[in-house]
Every structure is written in C-alpha cells, then in structure tokens.
Protein backbone atom coordinates (compact mmCIF):
# COMPACT_ATOMS: atom_id res chain seq x y z
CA UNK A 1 25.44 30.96 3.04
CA UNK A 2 26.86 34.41 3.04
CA UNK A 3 30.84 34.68 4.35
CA UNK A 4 30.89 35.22 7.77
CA UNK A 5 34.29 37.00 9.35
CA UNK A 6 34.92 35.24 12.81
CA UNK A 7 36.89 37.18 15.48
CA UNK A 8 39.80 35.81 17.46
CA UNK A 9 37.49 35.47 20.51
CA UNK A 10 35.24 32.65 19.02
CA UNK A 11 38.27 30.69 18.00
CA UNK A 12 40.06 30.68 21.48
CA UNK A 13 36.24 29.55 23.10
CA UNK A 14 36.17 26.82 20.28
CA UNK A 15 39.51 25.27 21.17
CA UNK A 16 39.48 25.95 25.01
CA UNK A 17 38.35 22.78 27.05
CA UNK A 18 36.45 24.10 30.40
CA UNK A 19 33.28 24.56 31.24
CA UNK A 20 32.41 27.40 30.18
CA UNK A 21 29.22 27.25 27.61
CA UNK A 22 30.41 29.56 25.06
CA UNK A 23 32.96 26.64 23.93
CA UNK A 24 30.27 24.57 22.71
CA UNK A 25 28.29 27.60 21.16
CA UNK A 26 31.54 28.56 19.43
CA UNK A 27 32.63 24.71 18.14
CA UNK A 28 28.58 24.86 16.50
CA UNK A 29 28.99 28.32 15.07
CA UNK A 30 32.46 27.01 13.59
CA UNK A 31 31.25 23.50 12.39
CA UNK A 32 28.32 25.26 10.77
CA UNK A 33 30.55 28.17 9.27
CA UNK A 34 33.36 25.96 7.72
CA UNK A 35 30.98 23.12 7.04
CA UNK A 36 29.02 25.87 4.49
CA UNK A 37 32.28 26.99 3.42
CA UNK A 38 31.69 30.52 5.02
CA UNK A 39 34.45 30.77 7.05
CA UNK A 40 36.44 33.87 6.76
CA UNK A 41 39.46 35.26 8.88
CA UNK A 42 42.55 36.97 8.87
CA UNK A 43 46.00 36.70 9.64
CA UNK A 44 45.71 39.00 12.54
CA UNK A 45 43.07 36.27 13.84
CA UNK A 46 45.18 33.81 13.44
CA UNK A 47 48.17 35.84 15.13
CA UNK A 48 46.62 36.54 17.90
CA UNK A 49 44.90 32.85 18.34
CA UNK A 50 48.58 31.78 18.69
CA UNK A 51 49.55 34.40 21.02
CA UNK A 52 46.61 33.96 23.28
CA UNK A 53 46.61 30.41 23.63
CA UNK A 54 50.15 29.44 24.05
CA UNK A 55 50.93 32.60 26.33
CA UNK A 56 47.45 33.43 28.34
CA UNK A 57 44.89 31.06 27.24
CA UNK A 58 43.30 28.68 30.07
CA UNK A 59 44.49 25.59 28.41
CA UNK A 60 48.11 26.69 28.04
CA UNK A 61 48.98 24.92 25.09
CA UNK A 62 51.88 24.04 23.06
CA UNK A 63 53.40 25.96 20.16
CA UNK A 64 52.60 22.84 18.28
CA UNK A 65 49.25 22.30 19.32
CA UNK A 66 47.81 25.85 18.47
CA UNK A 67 49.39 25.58 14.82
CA UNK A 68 47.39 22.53 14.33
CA UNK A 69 44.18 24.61 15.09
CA UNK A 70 45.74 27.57 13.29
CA UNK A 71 46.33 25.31 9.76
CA UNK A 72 42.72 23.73 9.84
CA UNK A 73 41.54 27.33 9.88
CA UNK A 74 43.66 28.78 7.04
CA UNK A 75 42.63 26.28 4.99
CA UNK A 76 39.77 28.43 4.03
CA UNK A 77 40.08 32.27 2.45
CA UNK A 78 42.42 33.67 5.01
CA UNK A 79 42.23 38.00 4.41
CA UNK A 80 45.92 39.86 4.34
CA UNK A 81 45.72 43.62 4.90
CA UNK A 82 47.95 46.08 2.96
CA UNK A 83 48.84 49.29 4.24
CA UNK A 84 45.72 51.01 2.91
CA UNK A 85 43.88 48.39 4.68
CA UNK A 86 45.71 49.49 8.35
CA UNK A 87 45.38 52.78 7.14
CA UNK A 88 41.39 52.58 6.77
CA UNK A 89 41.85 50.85 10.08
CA UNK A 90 43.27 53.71 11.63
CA UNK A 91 40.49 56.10 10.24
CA UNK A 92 37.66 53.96 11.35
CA UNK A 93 39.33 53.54 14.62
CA UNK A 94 38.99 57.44 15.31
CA UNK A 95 35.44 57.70 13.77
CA UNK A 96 34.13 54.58 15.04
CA UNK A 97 35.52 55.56 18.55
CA UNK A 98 36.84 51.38 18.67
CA UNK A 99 40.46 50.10 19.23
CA UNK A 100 42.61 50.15 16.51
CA UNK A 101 42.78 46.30 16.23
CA UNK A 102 38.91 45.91 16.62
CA UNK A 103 38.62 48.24 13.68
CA UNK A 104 41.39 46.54 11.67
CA UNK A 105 39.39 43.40 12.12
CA UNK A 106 36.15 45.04 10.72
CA UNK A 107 38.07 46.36 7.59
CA UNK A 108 39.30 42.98 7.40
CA UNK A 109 35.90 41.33 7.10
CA UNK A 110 34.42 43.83 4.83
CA UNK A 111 37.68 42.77 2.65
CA UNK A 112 36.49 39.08 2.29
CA UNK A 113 33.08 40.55 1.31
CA UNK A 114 31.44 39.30 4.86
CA UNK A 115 28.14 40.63 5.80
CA UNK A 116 28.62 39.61 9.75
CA UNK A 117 31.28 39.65 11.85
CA UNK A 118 31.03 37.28 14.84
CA UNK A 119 32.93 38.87 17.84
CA UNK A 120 31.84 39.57 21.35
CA UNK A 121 34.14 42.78 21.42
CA UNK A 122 32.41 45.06 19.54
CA UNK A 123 28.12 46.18 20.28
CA UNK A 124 26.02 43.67 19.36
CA UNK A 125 23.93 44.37 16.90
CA UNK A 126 25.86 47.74 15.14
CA UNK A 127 26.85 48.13 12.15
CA UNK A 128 29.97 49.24 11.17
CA UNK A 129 31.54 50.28 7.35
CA UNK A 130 28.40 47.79 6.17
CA UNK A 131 29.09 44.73 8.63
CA UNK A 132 26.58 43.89 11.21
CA UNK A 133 28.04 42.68 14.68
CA UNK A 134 27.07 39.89 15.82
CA UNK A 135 27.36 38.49 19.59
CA UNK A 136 26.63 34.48 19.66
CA UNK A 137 26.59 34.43 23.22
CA UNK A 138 23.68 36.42 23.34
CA UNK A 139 20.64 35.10 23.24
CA UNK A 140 18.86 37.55 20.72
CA UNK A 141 22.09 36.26 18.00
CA UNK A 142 20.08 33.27 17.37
C-alpha cells in the first residue's frame, strides 16, 4: 500500500469516545493504515492533536493521555517541514485559495511521498500539488 498522509481531524475522531460514527470509520482507516505500514503524518498533526484534545476536544483529556496517542503515532515516518516547506505552504495557500495550515498539511504529505491525503477539511475528491483529497466520511471514499 501506497503512504497515505492522515489529517489531524481523523486522529481526534479515532481517539474520541461518543457516538458519533466517524470514530469507528476513523479507528478502521487507522488500523488499516498503520497495520500496512502506510501511515504518514506530521508534527503539525501531532501538535494540533494535543492541542485539540486536551483544550477543546469532547473527551477532555489529560496531558498524559493524548501523548500516549501522540507516541503510538510517531512511531511511524513522522514529516518535519523546513522553512522552504512553510514557504511553499504559503504560496499554495494564495494559489490554492486554502488556509495556510490546510496547505502546509498538503506540502507536508507530498513530502512523505503520499498519494492521498485523508482530511475532511479540504474538497473531496481535488487534487492539490499531486495529492488527491480524500473524505472517509463520505460515502463515494470507499
């Protein structure tokens, strides 16, 4: 299997524990992702898993708790931009017409050579700088 770049989104769904079906969509996606060893992220990801669940997520959870979740998931390739990298970001931004941080995470997967990013932020189905968006909520992702 191909990498696969997974947005900060799917994470939070995967660790969350309501009833809301894209949880169990996003724990499959996951087990079948690191399972094939095509799990790819970045630090941003990972920052902002952190920040979301121990300040806004729905669970509310503990500093210590997140960084469990957060070290099972840099135990694969884990992509570090350099300043061309945020740089890129910030031109793809402006051409792409997408937030700086959506476009940052784009760069980011087309850094760890992944053909699909899974994120519901971005149009399902685009392309953009060679990586194909991909919703997994939606019922045409599968």
């Amino acid at each position: 299997m191909q990498p696969c770049f997974v947005d900060t989104n799917i994470l939070v769904y995967a660790i969350e524990n309501t009833s809301d079906p894209r949880e169990e969509a996003s724990r499959s996606l996951l087990r079948n992702l690191l399972g094939t060893g095509a799990f790819r992220t970045s630090t941003q990801v990972l920052q902002e898993l952190y920040v979301t669940e121990t300040r806004k997520g729905k669970s509310k959870m503990t500093a210590a708790e997140v960084l469990e979740y957060v070290d099972s998931y840099a135990l694969g390739p884990i992509v570090v931009p350099g300043y061309d990298d945020i740089r890129n970001a910030m031109m793809l931004s402006d051409s792409a017409q997408i937030s700086y941080w959506d476009a940052l995470i784009v760069i980011t997967a087309g850094m760890a050579g992944c053909g699909t990013l899974y994120t519901e932020d971005l149009n399902h189905g685009q392309t953009i700088n060679g990586v194909l968006i991909v919703n997994p909520f939606r019922p045409s992702a599968h």
